[in-house]
Protein backbone atom coordinates (compact mmCIF):
# COMPACT_ATOMS: atom_id res chain seq x y z
CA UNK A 1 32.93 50.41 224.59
CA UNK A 2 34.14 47.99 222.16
CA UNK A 3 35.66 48.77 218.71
CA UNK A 4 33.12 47.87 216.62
CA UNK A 5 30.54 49.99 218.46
CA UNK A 6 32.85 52.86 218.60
CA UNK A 7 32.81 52.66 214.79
CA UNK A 8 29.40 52.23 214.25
CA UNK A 9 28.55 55.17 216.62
CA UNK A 10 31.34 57.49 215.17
CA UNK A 11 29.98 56.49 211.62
CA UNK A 12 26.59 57.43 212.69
CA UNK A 13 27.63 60.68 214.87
CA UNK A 14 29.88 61.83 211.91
CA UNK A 15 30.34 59.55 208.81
CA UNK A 16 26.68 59.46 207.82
CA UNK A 17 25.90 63.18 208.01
CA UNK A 18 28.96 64.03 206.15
CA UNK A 19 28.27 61.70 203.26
CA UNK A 20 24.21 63.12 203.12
CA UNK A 21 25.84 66.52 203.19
CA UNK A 22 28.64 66.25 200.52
CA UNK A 23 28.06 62.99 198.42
CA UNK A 24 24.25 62.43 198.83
CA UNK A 25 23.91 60.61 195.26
CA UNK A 26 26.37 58.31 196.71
CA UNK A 27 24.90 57.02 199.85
CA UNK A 28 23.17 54.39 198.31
CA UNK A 29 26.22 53.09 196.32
CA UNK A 30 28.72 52.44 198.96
CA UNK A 31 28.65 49.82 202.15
CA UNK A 32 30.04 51.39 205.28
CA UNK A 33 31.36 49.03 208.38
CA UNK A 34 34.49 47.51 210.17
CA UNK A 35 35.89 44.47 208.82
CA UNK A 36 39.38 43.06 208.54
CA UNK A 37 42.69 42.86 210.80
CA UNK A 38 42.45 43.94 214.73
CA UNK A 39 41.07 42.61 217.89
CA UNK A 40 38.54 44.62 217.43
CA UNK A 41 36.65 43.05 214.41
CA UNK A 42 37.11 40.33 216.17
CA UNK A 43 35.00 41.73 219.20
CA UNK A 44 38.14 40.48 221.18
CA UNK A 45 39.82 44.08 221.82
CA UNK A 46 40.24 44.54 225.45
CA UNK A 47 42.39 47.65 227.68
CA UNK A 48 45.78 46.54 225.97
CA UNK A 49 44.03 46.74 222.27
CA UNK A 50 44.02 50.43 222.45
CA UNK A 51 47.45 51.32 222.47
CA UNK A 52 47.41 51.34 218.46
CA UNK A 53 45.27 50.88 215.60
CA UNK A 54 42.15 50.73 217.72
CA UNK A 55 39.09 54.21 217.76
CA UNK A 56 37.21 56.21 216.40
CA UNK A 57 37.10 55.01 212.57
CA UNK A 58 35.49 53.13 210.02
CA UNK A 59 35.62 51.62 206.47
CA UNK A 60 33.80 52.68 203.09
CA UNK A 61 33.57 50.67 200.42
CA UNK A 62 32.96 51.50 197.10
CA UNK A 63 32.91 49.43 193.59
CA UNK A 64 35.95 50.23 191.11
CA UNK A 65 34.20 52.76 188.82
CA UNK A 66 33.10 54.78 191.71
CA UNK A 67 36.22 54.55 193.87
CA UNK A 68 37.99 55.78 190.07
CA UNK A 69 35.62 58.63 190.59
CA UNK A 70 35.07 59.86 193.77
CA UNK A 71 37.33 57.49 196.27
CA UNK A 72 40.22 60.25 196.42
CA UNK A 73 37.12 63.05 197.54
CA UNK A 74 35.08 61.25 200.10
CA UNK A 75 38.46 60.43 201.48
CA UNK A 76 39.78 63.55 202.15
CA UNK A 77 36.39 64.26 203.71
CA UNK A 78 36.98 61.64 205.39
CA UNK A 79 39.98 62.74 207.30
CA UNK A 80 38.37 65.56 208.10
CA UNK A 81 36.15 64.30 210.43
CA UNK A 82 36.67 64.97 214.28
CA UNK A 83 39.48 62.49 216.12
CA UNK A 84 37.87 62.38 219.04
CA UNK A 85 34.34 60.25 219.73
CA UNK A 86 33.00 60.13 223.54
CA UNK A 87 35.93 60.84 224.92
CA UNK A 88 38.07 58.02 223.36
CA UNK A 89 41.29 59.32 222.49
CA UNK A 90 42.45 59.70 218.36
CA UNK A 91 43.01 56.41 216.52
CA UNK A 92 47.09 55.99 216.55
CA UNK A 93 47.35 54.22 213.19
CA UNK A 94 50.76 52.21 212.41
CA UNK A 95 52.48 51.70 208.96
CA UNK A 96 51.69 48.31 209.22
CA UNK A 97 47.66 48.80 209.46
CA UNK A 98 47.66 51.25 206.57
CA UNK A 99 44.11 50.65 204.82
CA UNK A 100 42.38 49.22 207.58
CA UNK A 101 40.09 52.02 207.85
CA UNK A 102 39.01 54.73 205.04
CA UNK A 103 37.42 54.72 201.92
CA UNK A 104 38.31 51.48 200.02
CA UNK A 105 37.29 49.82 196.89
CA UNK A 106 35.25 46.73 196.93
CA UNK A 107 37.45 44.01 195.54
CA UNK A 108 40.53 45.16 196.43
CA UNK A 109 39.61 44.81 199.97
CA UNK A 110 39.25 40.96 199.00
CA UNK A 111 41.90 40.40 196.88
CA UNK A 112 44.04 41.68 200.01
CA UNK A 113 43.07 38.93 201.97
CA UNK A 114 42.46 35.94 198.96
CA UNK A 115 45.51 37.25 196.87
CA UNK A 116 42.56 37.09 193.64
CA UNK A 117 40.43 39.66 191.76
CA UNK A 118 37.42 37.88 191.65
CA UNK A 119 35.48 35.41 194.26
CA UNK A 120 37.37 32.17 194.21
CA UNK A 121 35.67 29.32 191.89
CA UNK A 122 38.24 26.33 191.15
CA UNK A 123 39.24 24.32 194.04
CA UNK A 124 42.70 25.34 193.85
CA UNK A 125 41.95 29.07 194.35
CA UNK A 126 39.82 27.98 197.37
CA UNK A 127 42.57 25.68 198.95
CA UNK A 128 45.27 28.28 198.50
CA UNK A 129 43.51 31.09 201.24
CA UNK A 130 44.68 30.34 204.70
CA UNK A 131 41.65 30.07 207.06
CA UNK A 132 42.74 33.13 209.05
CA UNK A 133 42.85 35.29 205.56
CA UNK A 134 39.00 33.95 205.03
CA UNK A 135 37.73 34.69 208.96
CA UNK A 136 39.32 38.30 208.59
CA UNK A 137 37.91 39.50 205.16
CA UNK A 138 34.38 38.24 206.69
CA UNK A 139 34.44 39.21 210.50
CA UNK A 140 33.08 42.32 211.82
CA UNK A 141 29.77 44.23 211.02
CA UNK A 142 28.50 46.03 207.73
CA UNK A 143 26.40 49.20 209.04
CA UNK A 144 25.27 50.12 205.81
CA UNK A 145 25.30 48.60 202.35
CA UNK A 146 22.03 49.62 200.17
CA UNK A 147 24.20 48.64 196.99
CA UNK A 148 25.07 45.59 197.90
CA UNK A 149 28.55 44.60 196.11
CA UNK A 150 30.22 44.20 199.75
CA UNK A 151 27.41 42.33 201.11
CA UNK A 152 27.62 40.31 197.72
CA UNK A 153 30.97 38.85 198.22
CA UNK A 154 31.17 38.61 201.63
CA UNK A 155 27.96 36.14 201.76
CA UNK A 156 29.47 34.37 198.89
CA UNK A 157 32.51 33.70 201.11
CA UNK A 158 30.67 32.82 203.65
CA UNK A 159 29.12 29.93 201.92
CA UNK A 160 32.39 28.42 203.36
CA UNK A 161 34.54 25.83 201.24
CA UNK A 162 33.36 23.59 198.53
CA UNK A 163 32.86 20.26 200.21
CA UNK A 164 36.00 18.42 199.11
CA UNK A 165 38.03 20.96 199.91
CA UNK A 166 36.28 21.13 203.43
CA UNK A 167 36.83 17.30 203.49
CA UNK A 168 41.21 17.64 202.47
CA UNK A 169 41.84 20.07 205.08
CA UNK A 170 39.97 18.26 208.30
CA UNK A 171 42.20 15.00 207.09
CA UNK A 172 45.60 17.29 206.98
CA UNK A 173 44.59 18.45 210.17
CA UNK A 174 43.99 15.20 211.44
CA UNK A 175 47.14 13.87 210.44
CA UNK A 176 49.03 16.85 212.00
CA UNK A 177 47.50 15.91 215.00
CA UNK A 178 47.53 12.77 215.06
CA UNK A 179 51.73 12.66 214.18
CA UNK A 180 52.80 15.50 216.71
CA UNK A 181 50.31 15.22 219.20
CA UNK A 182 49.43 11.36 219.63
CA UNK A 183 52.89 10.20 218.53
CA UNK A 184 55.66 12.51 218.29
CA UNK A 185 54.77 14.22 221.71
CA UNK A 186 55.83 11.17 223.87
CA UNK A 187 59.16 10.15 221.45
CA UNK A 188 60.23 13.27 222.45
CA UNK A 189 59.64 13.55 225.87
CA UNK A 190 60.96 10.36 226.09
CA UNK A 191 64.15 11.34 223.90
CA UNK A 192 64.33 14.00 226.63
CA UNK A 193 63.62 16.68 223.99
CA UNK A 194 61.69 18.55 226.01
CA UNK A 195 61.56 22.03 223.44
CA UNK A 196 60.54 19.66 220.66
CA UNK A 197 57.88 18.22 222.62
CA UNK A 198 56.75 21.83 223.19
CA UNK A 199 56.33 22.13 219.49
CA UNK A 200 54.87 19.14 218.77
CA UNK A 201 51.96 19.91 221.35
CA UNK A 202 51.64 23.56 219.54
CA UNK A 203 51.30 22.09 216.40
CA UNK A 204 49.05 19.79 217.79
CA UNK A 205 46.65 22.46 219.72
CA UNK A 206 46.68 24.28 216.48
CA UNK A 207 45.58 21.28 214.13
CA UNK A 208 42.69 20.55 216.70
CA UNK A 209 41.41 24.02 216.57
CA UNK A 210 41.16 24.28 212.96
CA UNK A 211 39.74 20.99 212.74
CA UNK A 212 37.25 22.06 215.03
CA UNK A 213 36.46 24.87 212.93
CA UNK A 214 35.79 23.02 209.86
CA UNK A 215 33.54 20.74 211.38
CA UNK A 216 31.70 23.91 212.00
CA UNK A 217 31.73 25.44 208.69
CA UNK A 218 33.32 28.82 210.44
CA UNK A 219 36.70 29.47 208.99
CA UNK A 220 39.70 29.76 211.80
CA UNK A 221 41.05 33.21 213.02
CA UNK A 222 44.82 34.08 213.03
CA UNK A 223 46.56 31.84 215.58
CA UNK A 224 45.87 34.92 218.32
CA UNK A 225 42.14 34.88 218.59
CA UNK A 226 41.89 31.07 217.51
CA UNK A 227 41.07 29.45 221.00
CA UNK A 228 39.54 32.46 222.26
CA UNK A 229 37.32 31.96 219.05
CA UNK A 230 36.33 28.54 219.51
CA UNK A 231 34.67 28.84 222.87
CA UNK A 232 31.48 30.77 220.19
CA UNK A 233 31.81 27.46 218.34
CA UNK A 234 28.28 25.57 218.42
CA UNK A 235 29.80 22.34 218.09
CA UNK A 236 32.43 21.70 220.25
CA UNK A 237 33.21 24.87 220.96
CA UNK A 238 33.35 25.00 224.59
CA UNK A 239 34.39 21.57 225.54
CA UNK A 240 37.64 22.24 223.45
CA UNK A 241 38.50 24.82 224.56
CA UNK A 242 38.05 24.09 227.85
CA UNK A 243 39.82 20.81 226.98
CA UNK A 244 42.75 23.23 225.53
CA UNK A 245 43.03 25.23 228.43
CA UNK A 246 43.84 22.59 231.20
CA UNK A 247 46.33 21.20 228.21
CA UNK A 248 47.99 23.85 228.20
CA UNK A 249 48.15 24.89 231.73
CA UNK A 250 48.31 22.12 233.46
CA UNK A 251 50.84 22.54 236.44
CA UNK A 252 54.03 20.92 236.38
CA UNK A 253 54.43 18.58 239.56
CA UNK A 254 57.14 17.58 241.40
CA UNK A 255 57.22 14.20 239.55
CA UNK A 256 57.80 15.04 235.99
CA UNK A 257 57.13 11.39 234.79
CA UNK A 258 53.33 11.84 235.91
CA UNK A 259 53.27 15.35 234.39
CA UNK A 260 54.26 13.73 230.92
CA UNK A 261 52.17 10.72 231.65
CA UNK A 262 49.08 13.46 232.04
CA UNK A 263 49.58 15.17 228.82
CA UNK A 264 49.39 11.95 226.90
CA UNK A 265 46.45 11.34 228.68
CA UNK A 266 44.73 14.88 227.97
CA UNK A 267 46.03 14.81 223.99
CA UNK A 268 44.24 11.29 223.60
CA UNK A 269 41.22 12.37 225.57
CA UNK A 270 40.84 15.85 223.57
CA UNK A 271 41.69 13.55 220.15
CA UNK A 272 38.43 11.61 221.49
CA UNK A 273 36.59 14.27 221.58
CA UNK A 274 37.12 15.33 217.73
CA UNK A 275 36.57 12.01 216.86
CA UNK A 276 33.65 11.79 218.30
CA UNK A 277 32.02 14.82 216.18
CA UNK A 278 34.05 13.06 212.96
CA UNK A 279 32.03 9.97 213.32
CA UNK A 280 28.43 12.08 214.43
CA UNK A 281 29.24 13.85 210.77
CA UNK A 282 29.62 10.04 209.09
CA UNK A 283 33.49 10.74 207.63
CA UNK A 284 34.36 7.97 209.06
CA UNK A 285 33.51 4.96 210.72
CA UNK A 286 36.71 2.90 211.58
CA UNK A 287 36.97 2.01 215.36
CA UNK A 288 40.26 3.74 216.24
CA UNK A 289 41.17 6.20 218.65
CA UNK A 290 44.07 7.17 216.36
CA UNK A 291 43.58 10.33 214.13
CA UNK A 292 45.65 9.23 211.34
CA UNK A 293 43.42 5.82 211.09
CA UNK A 294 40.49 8.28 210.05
CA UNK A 295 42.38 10.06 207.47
CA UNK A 296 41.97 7.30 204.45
CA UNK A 297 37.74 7.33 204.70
CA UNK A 298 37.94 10.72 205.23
CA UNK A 299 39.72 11.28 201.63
CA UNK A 300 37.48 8.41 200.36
CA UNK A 301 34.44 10.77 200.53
CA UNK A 302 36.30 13.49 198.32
CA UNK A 303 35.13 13.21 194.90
CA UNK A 304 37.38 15.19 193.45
CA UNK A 305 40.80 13.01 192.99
CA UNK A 306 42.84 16.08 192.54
CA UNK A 307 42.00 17.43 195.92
CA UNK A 308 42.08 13.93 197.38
CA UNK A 309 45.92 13.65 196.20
CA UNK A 310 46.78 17.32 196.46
CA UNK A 311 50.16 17.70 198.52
CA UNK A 312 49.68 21.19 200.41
């Protein structure tokens, strides 16, 4: 069984019949689910995901006044209920987990993820989240949420970036990409740096994946699940990371010239792709099969001139 229907059954089995039997007036004020941090709200836990932080648990939210109220009770309810489900061993939490299951309130949840109290409104707030902050705080599955606070915020984030700001992070991607993987890459295998060229390809496989994410309004998991992530994409999803794959695994050969030679080759073929899906979107039109020479008319269609010159 996977983590997130472990949850949902355990919260079913045991979560929902203690909260009708000790907090009744309360089950229509809280949301109940598994979102946040770990493979499994993801839906990418596998064998090796339960050594820690993975079983029989769940999350319940409540908003401040209640938390104030009655957080500290349902929780030690809570923690009464039976660590076993199915025959899944008890949920070995770490120290560094701590609050990833349990009764939680509402906007602290966020503001653990967006480092703000409130749902982010300028463009500066918005720009400041890292992708993988954003996927986390809205992965996973709400079981229950009559109230609708969680449910509130969550849909809110998932309204995805204000334009511009969608706009200023595909061209710093690009130009990451384009300057490690289409240029850098080959001066340093050519320089003999071998370990820098390394790098420069990481960078580069990064950069593509979260520009393939924002050109699919989804917002990029941590750097872990990122590539298995994209394969869900709808646009692009499999090709890159198909594309990614045979990048990054491509064997090494006796003739380490042609090796090189085929890495260049797959970097300028997967940057091909990407623009291919930047032009289908209209951000840019110049006939280039350089990433950086798509970066100026893709800032030219940011309104806002304070994102368009913002140095991240």
């Amino acid at each position: 069984m996977k983590g997130l229907l472990v949850a949902e059954r355990y919260y079913k089995f045991f979560g929902l019949p203690m909260i009708k039997s000790k907090f009744p007036d309360y089950l229509s004020r809280v949301a109940i689910g598994l979102v946040g941090e770990g493979s499994e709200c993801f839906g990418f836990d596998d064998e090796q995901s339960r050594d820690h932080d993975w079983g029989p648990g769940f999350c319940i939210w409540l908003n401040s006044e209640d938390y104030s109220e009655i957080g500290p009770l349902i929780q030690r309810e809570y923690n009464l209920l039976p660590p076993t489900y199915a025959g899944i061993p008890q949920r070995i939490n770490t120290e560094q987990a701590r609050g990833r299951i349990g009764v939680l309130e509402t906007y602290a949840f966020y503001e653990k993820f967006t480092k703000l109290k409130d749902l982010p409104e300028e463009w500066y707030e918005w720009i400041s989240i890292p992708e993988e902050s954003l996927s986390a705080c809205t992965n996973g599955r709400i079981f229950h949420d009559e109230f609708g606070e969680f449910s509130f915020v969550r849909e809110k984030l998932l309204e995805f970036y204000p334009p511009d700001v969608r706009l200023k992070k595909i061209a710093d991607n690009c130009i990451k990409a384009a300057r490690e993987g289409q240029y850098n890459y080959l001066r340093c295998i050519n320089r003999g740096e071998v370990v820098a060229a390394d790098h420069a390809e990481s960078i580069f496989v990064n950069s593509v994946i979260k520009i393939a994410f924002l050109l699919n309004w989804r917002f990029a998991p941590f750097y872990k699940w990122s590539h298995r992530a994209l394969y869900y994409l709808p646009i692009l999803g499999v090709k890159l990371h198909v594309s990614l794959r045979e990048l990054i695994m491509l064997p090494t050969s006796g003739n380490l010239t042609e090796y090189y030679n085929r890495k260049v080759e797959m970097i300028e073929a997967i940057s091909g792709i990407l623009l291919e899906e930047i032009k289908r979107q209209q951000l840019s039109d110049v006939r280039s099969n350089y990433l950086l020479d798509h970066v100026k008319p893709i800032l030219g269609k940011i309104e806002n001139s304070d994102i368009r010159n913002y140095i991240p």
